[in-house]
PDB file of N, CA and C in Angstrom:
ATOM      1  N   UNK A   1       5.661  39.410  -2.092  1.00  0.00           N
ATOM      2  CA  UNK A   1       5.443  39.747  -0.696  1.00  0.00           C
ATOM      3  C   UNK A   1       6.362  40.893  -0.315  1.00  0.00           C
ATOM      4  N   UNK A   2       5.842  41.709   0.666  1.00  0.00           N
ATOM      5  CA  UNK A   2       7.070  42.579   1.016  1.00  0.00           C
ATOM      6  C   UNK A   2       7.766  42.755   1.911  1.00  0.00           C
ATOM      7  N   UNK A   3       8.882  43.572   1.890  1.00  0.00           N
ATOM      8  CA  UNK A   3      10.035  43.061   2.984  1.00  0.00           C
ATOM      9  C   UNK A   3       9.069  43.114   4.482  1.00  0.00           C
ATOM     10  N   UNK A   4       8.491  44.142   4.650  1.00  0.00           N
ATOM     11  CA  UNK A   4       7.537  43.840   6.283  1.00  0.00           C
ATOM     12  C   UNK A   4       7.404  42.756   6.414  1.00  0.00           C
ATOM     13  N   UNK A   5       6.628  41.816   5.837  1.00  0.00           N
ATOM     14  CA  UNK A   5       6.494  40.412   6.275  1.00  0.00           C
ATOM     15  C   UNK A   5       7.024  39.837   6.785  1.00  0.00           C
ATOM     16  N   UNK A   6       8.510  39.380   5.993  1.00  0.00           N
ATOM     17  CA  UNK A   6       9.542  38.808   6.470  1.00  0.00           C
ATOM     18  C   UNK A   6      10.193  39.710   7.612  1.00  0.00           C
ATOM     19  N   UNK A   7      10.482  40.778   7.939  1.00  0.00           N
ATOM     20  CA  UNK A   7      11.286  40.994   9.057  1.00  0.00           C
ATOM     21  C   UNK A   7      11.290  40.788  10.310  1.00  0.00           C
ATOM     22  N   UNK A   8       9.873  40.428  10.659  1.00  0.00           N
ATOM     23  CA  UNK A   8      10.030  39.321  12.083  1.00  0.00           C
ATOM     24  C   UNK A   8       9.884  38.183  12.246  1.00  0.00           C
ATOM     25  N   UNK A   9       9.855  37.661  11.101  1.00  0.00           N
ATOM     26  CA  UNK A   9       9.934  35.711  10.866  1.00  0.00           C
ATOM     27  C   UNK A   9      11.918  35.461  10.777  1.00  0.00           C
ATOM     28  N   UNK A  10      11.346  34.417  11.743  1.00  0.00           N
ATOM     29  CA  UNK A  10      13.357  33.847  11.530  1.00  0.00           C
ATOM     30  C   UNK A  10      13.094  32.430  10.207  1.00  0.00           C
ATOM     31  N   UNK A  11      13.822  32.535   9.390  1.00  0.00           N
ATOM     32  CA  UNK A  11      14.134  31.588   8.636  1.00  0.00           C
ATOM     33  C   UNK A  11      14.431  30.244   9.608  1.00  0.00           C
ATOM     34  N   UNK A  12      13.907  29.201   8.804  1.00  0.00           N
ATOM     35  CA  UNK A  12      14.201  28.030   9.723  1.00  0.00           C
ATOM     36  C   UNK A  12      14.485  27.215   8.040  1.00  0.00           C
ATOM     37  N   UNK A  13      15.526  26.495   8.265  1.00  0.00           N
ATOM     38  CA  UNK A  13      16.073  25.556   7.028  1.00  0.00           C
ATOM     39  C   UNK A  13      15.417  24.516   6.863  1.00  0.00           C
ATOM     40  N   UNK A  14      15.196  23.751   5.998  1.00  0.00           N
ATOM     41  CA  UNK A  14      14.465  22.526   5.984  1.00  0.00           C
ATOM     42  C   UNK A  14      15.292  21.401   6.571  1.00  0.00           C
ATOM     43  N   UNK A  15      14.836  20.282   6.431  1.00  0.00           N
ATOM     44  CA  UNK A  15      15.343  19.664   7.395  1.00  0.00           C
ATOM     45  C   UNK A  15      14.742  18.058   7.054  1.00  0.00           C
ATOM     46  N   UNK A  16      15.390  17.164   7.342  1.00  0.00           N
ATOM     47  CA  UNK A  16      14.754  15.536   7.050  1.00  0.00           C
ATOM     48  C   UNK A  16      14.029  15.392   8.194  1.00  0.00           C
ATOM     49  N   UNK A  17      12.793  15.012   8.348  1.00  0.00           N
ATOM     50  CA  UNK A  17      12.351  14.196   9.292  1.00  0.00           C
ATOM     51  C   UNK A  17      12.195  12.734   9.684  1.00  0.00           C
ATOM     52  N   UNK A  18      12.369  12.159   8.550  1.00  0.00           N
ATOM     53  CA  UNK A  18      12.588  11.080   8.566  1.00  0.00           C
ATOM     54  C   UNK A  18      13.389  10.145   7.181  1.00  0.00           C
ATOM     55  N   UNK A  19      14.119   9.130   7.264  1.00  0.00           N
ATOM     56  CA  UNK A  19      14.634   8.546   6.065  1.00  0.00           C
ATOM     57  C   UNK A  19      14.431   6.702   6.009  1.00  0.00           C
ATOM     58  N   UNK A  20      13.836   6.350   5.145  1.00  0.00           N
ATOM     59  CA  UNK A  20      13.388   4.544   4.918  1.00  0.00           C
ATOM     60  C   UNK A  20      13.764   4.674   3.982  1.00  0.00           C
ATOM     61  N   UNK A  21      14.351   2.989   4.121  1.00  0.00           N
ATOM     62  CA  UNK A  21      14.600   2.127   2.797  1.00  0.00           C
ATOM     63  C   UNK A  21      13.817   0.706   2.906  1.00  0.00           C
ATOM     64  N   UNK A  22      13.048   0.626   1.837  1.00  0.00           N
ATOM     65  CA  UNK A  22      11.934   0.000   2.342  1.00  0.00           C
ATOM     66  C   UNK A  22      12.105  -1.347   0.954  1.00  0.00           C
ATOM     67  N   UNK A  23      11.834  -2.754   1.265  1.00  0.00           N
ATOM     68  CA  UNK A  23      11.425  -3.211  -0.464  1.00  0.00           C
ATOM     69  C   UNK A  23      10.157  -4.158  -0.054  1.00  0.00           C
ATOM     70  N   UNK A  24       9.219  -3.660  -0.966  1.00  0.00           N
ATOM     71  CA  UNK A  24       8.071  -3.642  -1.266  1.00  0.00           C
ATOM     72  C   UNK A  24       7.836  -5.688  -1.397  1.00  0.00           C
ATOM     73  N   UNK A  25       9.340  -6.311  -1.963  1.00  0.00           N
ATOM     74  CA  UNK A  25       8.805  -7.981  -1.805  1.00  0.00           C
ATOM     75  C   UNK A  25       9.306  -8.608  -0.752  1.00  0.00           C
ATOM     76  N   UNK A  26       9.466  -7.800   0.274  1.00  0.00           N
ATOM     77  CA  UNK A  26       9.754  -8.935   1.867  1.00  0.00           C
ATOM     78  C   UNK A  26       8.783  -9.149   2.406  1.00  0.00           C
ATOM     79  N   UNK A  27       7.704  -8.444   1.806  1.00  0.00           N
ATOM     80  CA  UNK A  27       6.628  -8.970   3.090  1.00  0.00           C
ATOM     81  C   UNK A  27       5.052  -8.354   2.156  1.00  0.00           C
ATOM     82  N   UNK A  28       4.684  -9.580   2.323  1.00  0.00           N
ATOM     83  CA  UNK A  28       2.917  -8.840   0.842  1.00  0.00           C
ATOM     84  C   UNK A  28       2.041  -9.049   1.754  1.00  0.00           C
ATOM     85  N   UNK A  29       1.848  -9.437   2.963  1.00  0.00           N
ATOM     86  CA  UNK A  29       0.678  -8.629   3.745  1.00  0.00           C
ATOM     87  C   UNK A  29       1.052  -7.825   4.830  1.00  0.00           C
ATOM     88  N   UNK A  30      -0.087  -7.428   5.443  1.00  0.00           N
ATOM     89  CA  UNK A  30      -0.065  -6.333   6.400  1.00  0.00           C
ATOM     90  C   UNK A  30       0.688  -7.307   7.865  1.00  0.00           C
ATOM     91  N   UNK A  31       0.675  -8.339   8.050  1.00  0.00           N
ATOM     92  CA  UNK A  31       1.237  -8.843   9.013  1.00  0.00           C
ATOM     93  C   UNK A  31       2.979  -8.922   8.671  1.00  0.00           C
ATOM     94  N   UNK A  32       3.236  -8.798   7.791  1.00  0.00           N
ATOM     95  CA  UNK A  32       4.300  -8.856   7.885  1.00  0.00           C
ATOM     96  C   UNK A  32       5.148  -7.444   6.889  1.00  0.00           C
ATOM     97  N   UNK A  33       4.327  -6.659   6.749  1.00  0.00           N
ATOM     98  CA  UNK A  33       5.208  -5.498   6.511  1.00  0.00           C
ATOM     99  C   UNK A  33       6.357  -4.845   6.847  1.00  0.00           C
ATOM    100  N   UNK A  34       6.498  -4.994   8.409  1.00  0.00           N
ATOM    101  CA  UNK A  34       7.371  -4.521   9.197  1.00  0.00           C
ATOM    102  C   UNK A  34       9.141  -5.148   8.715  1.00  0.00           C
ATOM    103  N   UNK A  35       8.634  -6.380   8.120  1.00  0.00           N
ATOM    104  CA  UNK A  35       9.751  -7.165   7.149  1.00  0.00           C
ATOM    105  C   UNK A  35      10.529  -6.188   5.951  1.00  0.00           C
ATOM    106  N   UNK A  36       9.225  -5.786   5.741  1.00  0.00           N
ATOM    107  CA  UNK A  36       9.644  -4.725   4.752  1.00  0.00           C
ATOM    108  C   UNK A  36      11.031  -3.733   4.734  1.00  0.00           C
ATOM    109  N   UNK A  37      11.053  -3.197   5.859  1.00  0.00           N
ATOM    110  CA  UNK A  37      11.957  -2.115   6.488  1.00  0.00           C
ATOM    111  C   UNK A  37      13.205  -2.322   6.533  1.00  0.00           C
ATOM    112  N   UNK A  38      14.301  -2.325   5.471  1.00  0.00           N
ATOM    113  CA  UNK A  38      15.327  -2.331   5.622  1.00  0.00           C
ATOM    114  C   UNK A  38      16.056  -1.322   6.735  1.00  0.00           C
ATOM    115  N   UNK A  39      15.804  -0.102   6.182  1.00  0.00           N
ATOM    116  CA  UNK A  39      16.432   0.576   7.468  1.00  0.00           C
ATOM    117  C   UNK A  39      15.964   1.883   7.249  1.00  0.00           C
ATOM    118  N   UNK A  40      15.859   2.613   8.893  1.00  0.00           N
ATOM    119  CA  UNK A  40      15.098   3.039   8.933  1.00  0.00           C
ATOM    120  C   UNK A  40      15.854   4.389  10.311  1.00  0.00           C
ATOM    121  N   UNK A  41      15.144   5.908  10.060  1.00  0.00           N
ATOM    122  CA  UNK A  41      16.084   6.580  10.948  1.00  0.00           C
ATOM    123  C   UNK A  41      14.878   8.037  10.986  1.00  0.00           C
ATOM    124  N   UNK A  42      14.551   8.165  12.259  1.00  0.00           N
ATOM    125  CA  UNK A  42      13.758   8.853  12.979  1.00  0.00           C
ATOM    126  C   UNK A  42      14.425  10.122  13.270  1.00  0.00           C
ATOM    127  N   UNK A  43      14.537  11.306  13.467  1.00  0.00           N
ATOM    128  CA  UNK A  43      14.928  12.536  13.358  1.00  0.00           C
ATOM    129  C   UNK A  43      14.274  12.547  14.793  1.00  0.00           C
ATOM    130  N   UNK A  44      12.965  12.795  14.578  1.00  0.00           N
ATOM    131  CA  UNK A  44      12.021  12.852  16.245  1.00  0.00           C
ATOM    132  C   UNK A  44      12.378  11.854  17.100  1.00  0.00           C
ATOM    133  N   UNK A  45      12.654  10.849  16.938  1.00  0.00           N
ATOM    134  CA  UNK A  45      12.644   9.585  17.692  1.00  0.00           C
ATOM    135  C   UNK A  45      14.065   9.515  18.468  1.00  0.00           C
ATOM    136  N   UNK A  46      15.211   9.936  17.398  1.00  0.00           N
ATOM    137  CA  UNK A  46      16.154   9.781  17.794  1.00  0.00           C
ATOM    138  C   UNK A  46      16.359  11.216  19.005  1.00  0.00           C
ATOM    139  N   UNK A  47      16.074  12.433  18.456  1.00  0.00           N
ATOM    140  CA  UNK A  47      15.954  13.543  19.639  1.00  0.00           C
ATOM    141  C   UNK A  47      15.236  13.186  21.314  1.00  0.00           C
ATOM    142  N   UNK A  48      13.854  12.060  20.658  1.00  0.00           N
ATOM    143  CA  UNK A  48      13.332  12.194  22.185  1.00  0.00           C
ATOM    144  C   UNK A  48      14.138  10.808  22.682  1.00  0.00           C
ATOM    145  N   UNK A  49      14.700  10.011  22.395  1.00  0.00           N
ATOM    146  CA  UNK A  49      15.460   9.460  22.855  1.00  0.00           C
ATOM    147  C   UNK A  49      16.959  10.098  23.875  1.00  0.00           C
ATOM    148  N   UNK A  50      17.227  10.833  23.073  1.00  0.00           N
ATOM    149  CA  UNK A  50      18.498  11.306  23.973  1.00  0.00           C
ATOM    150  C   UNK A  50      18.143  12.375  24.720  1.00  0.00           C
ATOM    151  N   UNK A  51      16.785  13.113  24.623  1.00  0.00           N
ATOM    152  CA  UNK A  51      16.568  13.864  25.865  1.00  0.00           C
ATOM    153  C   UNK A  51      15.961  12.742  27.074  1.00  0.00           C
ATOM    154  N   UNK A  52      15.288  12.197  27.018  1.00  0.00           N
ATOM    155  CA  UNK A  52      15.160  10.981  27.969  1.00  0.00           C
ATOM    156  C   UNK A  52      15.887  10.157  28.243  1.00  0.00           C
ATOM    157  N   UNK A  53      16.846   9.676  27.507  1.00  0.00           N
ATOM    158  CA  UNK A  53      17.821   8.795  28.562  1.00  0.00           C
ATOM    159  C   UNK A  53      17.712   7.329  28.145  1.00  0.00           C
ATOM    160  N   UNK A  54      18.574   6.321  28.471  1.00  0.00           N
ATOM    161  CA  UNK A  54      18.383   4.565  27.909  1.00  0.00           C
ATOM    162  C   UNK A  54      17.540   4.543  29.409  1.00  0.00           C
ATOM    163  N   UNK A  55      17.171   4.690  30.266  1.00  0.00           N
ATOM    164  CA  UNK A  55      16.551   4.392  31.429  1.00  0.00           C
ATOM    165  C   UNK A  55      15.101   4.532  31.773  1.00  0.00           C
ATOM    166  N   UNK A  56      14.343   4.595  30.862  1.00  0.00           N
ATOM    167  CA  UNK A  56      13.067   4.511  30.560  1.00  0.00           C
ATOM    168  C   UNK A  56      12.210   3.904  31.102  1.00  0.00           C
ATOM    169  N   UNK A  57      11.310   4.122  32.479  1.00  0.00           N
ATOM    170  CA  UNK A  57      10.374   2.636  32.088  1.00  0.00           C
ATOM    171  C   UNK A  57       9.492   2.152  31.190  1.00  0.00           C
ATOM    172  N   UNK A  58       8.914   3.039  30.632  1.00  0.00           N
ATOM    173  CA  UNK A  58       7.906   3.039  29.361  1.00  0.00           C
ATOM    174  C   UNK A  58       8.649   2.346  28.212  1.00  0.00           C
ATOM    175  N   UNK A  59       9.643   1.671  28.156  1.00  0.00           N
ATOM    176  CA  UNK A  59      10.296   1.715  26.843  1.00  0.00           C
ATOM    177  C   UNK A  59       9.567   0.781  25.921  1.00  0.00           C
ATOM    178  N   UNK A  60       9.100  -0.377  26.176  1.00  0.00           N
ATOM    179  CA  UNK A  60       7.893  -1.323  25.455  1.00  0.00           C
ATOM    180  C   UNK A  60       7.122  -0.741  24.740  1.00  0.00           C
ATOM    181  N   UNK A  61       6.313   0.609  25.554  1.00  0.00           N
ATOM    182  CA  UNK A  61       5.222   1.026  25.014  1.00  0.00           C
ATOM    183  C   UNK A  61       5.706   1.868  23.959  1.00  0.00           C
ATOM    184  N   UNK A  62       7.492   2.801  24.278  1.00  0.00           N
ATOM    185  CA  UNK A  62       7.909   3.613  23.309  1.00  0.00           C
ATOM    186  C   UNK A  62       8.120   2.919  22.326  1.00  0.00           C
ATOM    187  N   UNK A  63       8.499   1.426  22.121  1.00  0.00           N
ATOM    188  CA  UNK A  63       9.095   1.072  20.984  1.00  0.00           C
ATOM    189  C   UNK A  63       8.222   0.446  19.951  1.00  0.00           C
ATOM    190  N   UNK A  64       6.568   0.492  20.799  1.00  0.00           N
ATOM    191  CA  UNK A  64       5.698  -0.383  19.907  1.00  0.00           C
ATOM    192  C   UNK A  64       5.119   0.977  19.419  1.00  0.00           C
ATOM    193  N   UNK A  65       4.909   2.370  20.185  1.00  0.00           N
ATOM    194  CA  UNK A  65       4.479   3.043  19.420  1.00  0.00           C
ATOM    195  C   UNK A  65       5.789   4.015  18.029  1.00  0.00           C
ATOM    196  N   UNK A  66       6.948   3.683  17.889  1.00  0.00           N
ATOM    197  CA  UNK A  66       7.772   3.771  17.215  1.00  0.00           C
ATOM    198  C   UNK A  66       7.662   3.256  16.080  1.00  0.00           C
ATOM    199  N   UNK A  67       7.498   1.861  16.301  1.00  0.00           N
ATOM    200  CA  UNK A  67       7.188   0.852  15.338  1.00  0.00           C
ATOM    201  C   UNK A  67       5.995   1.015  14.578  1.00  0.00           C
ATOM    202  N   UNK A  68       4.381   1.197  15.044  1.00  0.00           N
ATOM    203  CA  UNK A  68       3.390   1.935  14.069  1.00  0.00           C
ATOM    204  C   UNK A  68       3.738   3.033  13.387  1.00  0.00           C
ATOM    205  N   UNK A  69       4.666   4.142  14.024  1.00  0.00           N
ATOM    206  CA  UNK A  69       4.670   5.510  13.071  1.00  0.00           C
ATOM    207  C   UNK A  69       5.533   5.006  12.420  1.00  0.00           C
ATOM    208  N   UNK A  70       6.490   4.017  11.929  1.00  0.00           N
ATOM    209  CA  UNK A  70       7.395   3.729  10.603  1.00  0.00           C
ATOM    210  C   UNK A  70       6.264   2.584   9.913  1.00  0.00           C
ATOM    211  N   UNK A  71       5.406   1.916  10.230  1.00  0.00           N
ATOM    212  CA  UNK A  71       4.694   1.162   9.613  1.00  0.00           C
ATOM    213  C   UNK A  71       3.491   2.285   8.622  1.00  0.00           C
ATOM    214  N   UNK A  72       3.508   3.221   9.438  1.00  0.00           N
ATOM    215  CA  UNK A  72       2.368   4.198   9.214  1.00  0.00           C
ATOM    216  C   UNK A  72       3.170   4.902   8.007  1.00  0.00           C
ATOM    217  N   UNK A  73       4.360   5.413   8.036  1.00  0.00           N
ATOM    218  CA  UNK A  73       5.257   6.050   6.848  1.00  0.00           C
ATOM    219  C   UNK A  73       5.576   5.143   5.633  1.00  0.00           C
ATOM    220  N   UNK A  74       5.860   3.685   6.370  1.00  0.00           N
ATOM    221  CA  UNK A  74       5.758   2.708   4.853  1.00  0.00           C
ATOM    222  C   UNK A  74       4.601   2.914   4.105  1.00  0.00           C
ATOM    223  N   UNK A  75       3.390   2.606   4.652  1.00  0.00           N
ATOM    224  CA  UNK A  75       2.056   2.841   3.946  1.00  0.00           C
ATOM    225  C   UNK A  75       2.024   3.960   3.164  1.00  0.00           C
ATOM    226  N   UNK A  76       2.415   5.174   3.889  1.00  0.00           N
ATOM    227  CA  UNK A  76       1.983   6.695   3.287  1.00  0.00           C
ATOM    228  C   UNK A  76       3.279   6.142   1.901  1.00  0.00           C
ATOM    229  N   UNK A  77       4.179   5.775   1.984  1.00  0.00           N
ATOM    230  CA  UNK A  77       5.230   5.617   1.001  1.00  0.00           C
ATOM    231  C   UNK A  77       4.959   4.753  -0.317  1.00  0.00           C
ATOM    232  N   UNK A  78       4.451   3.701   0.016  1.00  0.00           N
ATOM    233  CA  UNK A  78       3.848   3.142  -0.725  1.00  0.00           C
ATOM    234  C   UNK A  78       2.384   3.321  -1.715  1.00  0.00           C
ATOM    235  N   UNK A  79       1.613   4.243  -0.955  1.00  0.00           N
ATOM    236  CA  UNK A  79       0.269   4.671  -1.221  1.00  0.00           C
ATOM    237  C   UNK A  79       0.942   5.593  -2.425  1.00  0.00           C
ATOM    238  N   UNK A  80       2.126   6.794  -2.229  1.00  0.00           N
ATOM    239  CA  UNK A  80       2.190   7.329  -3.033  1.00  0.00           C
ATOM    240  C   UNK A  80       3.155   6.507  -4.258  1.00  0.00           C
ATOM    241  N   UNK A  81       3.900   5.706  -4.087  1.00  0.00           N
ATOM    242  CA  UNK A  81       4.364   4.984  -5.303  1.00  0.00           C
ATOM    243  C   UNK A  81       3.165   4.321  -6.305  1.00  0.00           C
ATOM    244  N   UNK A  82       2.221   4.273  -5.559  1.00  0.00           N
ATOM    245  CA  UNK A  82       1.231   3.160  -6.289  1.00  0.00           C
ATOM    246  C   UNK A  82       0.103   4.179  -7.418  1.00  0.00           C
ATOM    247  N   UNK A  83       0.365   5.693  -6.463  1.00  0.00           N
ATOM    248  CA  UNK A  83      -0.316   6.710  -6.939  1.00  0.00           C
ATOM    249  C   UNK A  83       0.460   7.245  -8.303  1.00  0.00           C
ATOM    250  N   UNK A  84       1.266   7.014  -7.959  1.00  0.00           N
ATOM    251  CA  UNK A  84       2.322   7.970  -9.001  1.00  0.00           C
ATOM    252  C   UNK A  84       2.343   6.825 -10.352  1.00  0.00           C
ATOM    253  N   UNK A  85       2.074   5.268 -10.023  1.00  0.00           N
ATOM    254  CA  UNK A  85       2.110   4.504 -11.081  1.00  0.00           C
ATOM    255  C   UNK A  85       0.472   4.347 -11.985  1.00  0.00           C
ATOM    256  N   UNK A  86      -0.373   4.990 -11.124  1.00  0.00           N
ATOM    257  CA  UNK A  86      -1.632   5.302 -11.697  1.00  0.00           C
ATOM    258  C   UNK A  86      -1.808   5.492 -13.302  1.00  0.00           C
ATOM    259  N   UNK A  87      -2.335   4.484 -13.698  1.00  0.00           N
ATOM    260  CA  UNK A  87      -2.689   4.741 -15.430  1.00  0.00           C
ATOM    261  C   UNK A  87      -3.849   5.035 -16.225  1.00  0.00           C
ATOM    262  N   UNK A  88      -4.745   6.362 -15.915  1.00  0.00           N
ATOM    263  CA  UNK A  88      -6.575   6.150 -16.097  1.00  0.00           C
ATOM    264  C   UNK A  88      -6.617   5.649 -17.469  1.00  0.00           C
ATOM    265  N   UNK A  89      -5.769   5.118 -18.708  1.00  0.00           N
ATOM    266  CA  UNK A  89      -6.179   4.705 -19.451  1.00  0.00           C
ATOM    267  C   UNK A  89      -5.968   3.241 -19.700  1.00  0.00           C
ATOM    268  N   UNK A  90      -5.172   2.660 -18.744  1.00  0.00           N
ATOM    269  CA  UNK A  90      -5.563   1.258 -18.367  1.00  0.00           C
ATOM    270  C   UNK A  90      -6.551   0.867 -17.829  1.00  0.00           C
ATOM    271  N   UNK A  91      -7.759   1.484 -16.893  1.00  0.00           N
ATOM    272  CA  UNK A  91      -8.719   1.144 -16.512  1.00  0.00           C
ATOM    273  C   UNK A  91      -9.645   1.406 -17.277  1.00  0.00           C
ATOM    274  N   UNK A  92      -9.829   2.220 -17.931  1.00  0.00           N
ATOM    275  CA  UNK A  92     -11.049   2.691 -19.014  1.00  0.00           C
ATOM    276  C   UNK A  92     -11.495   3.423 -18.550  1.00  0.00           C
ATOM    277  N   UNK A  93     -10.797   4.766 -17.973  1.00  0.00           N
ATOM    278  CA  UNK A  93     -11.599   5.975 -17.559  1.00  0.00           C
ATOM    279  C   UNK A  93     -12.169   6.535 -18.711  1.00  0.00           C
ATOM    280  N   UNK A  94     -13.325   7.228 -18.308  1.00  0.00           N
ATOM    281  CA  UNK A  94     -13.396   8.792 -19.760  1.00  0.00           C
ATOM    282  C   UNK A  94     -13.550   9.911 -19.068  1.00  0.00           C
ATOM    283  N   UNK A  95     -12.738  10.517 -19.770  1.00  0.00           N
ATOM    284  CA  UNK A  95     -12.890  11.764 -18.926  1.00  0.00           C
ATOM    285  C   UNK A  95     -14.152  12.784 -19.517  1.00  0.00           C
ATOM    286  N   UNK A  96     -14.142  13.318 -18.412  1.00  0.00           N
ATOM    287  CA  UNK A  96     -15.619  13.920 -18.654  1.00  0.00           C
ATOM    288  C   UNK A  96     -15.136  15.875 -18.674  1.00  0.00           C
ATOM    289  N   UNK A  97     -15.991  16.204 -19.469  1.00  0.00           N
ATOM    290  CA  UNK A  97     -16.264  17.614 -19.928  1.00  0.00           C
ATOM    291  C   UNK A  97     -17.083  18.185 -19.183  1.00  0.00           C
ATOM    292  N   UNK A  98     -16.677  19.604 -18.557  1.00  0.00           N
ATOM    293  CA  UNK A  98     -17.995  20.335 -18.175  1.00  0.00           C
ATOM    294  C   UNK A  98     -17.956  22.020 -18.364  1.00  0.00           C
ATOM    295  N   UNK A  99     -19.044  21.992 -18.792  1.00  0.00           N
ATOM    296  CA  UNK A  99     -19.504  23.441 -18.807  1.00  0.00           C
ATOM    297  C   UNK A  99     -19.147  24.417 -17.997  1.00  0.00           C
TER     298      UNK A  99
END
């Protein structure tokens, strides 16, 4: 690429958005996943928290919709552990050839 490109983009650093520690045998259905969650730390959550204040009235609704987006990140977390343990020659794939 050449330097034009970059000279009116500002670099922005990467950054965590979020961090779980999760174990997969506290809880084997979907009702009780949330068991799962050892601990758990929101980057977004924690920002819109301290621009709003402990004085909230919504706070019920903030904390149940809090609670789906870390239930929603266990899943995505898990989906990819389960992906990554994927074996197509334990199932009896064949792979196929094409022209």
């Amino acid at each position: 690429m050449s330097g034009s490109y970059w000279a009116g983009e500002a670099i922005v650093p990467a950054r965590l958005s979020f961090l779980t520690l999760y174990n997969p045998s506290l809880g084997h259905t979907d009702e009780t996943l949330h068991e799962q969650i050892l601990y758990y730390h929101s980057s977004k959550w924690t920002e819109k928290r301290r621009l709003r204040g402990s004085t909230d009235e919504d706070s019920a609704s903030r904390e149940h919709e809090e609670q789906n987006e870390r239930l929603r990140q266990i899943g995505l977390a898990q989906g990819m552990v389960e992906f990554a343990k994927f074996d197509p020659d334990a199932v009896g794939l064949v792979h196929m050839m094409r022209d």
